[in-house]
Protein backbone atom coordinates (compact mmCIF):
# COMPACT_ATOMS: atom_id res chain seq x y z
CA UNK A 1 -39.56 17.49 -45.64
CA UNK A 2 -37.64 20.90 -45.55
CA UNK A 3 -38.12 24.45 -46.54
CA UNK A 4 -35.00 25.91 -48.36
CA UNK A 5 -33.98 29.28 -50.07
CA UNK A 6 -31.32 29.16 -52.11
CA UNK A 7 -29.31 31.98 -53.87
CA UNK A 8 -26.28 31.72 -55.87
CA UNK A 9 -24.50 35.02 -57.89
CA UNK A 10 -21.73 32.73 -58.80
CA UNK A 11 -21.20 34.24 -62.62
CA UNK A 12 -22.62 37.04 -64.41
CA UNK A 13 -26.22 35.63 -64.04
CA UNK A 14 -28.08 35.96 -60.20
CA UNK A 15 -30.47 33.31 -59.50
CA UNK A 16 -32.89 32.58 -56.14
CA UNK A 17 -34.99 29.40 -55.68
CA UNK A 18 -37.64 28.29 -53.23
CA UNK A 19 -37.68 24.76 -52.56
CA UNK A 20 -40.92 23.38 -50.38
CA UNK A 21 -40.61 20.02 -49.98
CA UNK A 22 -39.94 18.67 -53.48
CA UNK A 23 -41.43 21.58 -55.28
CA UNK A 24 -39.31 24.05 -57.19
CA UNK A 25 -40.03 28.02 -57.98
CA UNK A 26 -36.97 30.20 -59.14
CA UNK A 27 -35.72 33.17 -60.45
CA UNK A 28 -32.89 33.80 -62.82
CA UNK A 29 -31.36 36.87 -64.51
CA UNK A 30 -28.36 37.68 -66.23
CA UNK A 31 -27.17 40.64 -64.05
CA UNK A 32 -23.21 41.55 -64.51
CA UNK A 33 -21.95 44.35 -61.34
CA UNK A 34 -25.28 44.08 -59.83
CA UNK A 35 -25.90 41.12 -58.11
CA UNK A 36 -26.05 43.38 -54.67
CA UNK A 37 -28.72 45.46 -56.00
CA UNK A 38 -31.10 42.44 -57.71
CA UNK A 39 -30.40 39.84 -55.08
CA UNK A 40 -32.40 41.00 -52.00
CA UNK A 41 -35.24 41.67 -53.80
CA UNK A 42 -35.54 38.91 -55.50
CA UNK A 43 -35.55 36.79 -52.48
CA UNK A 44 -38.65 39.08 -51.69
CA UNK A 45 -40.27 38.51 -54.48
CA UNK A 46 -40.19 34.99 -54.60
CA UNK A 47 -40.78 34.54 -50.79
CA UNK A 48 -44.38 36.56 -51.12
CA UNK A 49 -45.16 35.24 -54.19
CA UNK A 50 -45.38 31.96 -52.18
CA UNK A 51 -46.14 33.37 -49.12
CA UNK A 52 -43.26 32.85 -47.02
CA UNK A 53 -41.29 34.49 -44.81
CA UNK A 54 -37.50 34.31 -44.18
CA UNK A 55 -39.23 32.69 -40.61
CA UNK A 56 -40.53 30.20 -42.45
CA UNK A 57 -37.97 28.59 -43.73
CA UNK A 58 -35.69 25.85 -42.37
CA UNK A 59 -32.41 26.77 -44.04
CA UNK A 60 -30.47 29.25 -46.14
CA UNK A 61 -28.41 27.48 -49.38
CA UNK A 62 -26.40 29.60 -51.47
CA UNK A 63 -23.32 28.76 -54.24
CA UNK A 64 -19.90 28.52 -52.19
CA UNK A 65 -17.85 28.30 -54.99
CA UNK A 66 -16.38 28.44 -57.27
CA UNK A 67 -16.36 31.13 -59.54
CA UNK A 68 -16.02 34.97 -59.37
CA UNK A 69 -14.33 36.13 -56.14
CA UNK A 70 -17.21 39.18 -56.22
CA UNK A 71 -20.05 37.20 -56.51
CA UNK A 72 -19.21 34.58 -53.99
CA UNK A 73 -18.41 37.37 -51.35
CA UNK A 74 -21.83 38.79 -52.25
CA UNK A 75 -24.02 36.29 -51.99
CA UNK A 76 -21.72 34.80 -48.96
CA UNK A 77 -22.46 38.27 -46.85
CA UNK A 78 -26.19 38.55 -47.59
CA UNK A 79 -26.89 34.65 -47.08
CA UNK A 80 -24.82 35.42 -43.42
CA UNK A 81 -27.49 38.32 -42.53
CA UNK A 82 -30.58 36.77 -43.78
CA UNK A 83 -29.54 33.83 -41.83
CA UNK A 84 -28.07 35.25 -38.87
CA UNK A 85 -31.08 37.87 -38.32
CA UNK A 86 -33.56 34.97 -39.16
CA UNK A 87 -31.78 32.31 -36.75
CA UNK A 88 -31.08 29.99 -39.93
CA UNK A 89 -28.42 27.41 -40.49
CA UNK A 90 -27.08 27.55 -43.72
CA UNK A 91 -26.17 25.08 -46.52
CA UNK A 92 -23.10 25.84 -49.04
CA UNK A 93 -23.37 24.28 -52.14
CA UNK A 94 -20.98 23.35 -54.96
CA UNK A 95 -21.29 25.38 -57.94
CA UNK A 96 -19.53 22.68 -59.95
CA UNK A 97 -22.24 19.97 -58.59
CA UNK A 98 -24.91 22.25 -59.21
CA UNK A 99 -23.84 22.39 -62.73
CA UNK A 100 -23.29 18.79 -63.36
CA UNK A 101 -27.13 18.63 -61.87
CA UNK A 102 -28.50 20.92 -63.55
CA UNK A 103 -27.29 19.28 -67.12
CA UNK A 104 -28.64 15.83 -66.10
CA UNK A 105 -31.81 17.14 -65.34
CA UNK A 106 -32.42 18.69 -68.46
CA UNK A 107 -30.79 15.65 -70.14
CA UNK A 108 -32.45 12.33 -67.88
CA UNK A 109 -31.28 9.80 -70.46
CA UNK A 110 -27.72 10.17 -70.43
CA UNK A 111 -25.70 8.32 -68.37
CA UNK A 112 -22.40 9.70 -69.24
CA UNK A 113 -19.89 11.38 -66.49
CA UNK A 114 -19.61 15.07 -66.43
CA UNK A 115 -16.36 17.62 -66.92
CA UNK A 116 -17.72 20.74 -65.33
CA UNK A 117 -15.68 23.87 -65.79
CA UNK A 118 -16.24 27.35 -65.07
CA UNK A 119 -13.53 29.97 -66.62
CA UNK A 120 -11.39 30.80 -63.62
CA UNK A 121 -9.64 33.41 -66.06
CA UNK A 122 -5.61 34.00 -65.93
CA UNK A 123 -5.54 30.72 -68.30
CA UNK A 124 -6.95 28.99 -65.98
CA UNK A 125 -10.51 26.84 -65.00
CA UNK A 126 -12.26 25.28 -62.08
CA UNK A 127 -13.21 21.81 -62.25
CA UNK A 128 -15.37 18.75 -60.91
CA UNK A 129 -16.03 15.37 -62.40
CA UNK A 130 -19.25 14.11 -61.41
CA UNK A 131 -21.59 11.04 -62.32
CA UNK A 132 -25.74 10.56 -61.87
CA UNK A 133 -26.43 9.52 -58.75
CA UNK A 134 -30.17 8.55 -58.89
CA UNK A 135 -31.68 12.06 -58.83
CA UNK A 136 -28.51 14.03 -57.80
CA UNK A 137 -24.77 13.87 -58.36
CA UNK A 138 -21.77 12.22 -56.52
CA UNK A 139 -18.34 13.83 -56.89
CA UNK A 140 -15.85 11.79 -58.26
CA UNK A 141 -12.46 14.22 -57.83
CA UNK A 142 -11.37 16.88 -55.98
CA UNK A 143 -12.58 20.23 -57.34
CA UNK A 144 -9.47 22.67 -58.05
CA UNK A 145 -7.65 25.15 -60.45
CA UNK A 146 -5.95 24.29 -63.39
CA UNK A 147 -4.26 25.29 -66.39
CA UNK A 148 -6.29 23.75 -69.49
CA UNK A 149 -3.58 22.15 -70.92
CA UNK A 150 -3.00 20.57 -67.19
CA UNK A 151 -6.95 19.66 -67.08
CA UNK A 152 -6.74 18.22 -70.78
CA UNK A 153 -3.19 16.02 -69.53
CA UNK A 154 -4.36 14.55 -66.60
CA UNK A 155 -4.95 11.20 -65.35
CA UNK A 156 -9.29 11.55 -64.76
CA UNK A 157 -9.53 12.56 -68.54
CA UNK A 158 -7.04 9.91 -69.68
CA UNK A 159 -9.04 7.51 -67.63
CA UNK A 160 -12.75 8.57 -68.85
CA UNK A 161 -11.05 7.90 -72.73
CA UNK A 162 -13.30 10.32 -74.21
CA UNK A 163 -16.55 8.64 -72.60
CA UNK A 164 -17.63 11.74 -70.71
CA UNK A 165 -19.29 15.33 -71.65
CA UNK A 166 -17.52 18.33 -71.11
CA UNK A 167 -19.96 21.11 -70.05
CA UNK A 168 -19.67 24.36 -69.05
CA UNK A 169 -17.62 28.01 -70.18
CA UNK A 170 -14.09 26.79 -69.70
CA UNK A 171 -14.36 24.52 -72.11
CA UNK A 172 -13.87 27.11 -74.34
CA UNK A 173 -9.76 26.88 -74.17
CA UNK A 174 -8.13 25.47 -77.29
CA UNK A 175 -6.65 22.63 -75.22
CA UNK A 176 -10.14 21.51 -74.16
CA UNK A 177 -11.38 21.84 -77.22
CA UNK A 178 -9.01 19.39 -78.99
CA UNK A 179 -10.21 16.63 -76.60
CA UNK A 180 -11.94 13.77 -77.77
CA UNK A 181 -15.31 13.36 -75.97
CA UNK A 182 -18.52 12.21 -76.21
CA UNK A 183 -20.24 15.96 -76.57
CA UNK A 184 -19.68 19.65 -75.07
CA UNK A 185 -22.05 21.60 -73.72
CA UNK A 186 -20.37 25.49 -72.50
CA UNK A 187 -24.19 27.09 -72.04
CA UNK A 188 -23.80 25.29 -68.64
CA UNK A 189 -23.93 27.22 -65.54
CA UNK A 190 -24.74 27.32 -61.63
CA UNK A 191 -28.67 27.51 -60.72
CA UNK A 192 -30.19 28.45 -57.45
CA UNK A 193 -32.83 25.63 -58.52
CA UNK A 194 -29.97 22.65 -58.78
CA UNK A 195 -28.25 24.19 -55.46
CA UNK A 196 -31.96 23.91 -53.33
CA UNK A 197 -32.69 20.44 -54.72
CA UNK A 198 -28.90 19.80 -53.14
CA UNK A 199 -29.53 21.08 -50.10
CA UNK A 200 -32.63 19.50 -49.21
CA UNK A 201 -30.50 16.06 -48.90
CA UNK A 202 -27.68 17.98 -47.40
CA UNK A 203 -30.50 19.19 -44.83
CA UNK A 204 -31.85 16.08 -43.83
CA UNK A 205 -28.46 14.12 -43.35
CA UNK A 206 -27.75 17.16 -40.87
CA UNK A 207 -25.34 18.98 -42.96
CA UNK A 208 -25.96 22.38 -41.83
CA UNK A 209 -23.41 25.38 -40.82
CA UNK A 210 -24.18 28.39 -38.50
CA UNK A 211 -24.72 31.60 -39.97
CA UNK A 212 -21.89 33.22 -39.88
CA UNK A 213 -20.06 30.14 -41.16
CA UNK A 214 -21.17 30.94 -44.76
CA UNK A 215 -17.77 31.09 -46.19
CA UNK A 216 -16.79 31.17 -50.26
CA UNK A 217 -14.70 28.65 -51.15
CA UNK A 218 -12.44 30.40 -53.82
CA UNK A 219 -9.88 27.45 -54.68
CA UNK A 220 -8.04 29.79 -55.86
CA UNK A 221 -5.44 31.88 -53.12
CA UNK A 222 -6.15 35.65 -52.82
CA UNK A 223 -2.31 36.52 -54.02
CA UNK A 224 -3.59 35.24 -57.48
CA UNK A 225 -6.78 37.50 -57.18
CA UNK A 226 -5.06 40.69 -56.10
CA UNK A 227 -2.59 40.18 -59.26
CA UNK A 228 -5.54 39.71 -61.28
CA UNK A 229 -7.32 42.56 -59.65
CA UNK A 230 -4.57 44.82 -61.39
CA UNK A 231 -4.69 43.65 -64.35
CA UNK A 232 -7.98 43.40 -65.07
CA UNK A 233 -9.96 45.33 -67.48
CA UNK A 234 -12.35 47.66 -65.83
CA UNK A 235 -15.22 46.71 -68.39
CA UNK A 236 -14.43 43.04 -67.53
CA UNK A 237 -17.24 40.78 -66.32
CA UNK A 238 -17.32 39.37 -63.01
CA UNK A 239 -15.34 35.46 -63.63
């Protein structure tokens, strides 16, 4: 039995969830450039509209990554001093596993494996291939960066022979598109619900970090991301 907040401000939307011991509340909201402003308090809100406090709790989750270099740093720095000032361990979760969860929880009869993709922008997308795994998800490749026309080319979708469902926004690429699968799904993304319902397993096997371990994991190497920071159009959103 565990007590977990988790927050995740992986894309353009900001999400927090309460997890107490099997039972679920959350908050989501589309919130583009101002996940610092909406994150804090809604990890108020939904802490006294159960009555917690960040005392309460056992552990901090948030989304590691991937996904936008801003929002991971965000929600990476305020899960460190929530935790930190609150004597938490902390939990990072997979935004590509969160994903994959999220879709077989709103879908419980398919049995299918899951292309998850997020649009890593520059041509490119992050990836995971998971599979049902009685109420959660096991990983069945590395995650990483590719180009589409690499992801669409390689030996896990040659493999799966269509018998899979591609979810998530970078399956929006041409290359993906042209695939032969079973379905697509792109209105797929990363949920503070998924990521607490995670990291209550990931609690009780004793997978816990210290605060100020709370690290993004970007997949991605910061040369790429200052050349993109240049480039980028200023009324860009945050992937």
């Amino acid at each position: 039995m565990s007590l977990i907040l988790a927050l995740d401000t992986s894309t353009d939307a900001c999400s927090v969830a309460l997890n107490v011991n099997g039972a679920l509340t959350s908050l989501f909201e589309v919130a583009a450039k101002s996940h610092t402003q909406r994150l804090l308090p809604m990890v108020d809100e939904i802490l006294q509209a159960k009555g917690y406090g960040l005392a309460d709790l056992d552990a901090i989750a948030f989304g590691r990554g991937p996904g936008s270099f801003t929002g991971l740093r965000i929600c990476a720095g305020i899960v460190q001093g929530l935790a930190f000032g609150a004597n938490l361990p902390v939990i990072p979760v997979s935004t590509l596993e969160a994903m994959a969860l999220g879709f077989y929880r709103a879908n419980p009869k398919i049995e299918f494996p899951l292309l998850a993709t997020l649009d890593a922008r520059m041509n490119e997308v992050y990836r995971g291939l998971f599979e049902r795994d009685g109420e959660l998800v096991r990983s069945l490749s590395a995650e990483e960066v590719v180009s589409p026309d690499v992801l669409a080319g390689s030996d896990n979708v040659a493999q799966l022979n269509g018998n899979f469902i591609g979810i998530g926004p970078g399956w929006h690429y041409p290359a993906l598109q042209a695939l032969t699968v079973n379905n697509r799904q792109l209105d797929v993304y990363p949920h503070a619900e998924n990521m607490a319902l995670i990291a209550a397993k990931l609690f009780a096997e004793g997978r816990v970090l210290p605060a100020l371990d709370a690290q993004p994991v970007y997949l991605r190497d910061s040369v790429s991301w200052q050349k993109r920071q240049r480039i980028r159009n200023p009324n860009d959103s945050f992937i």
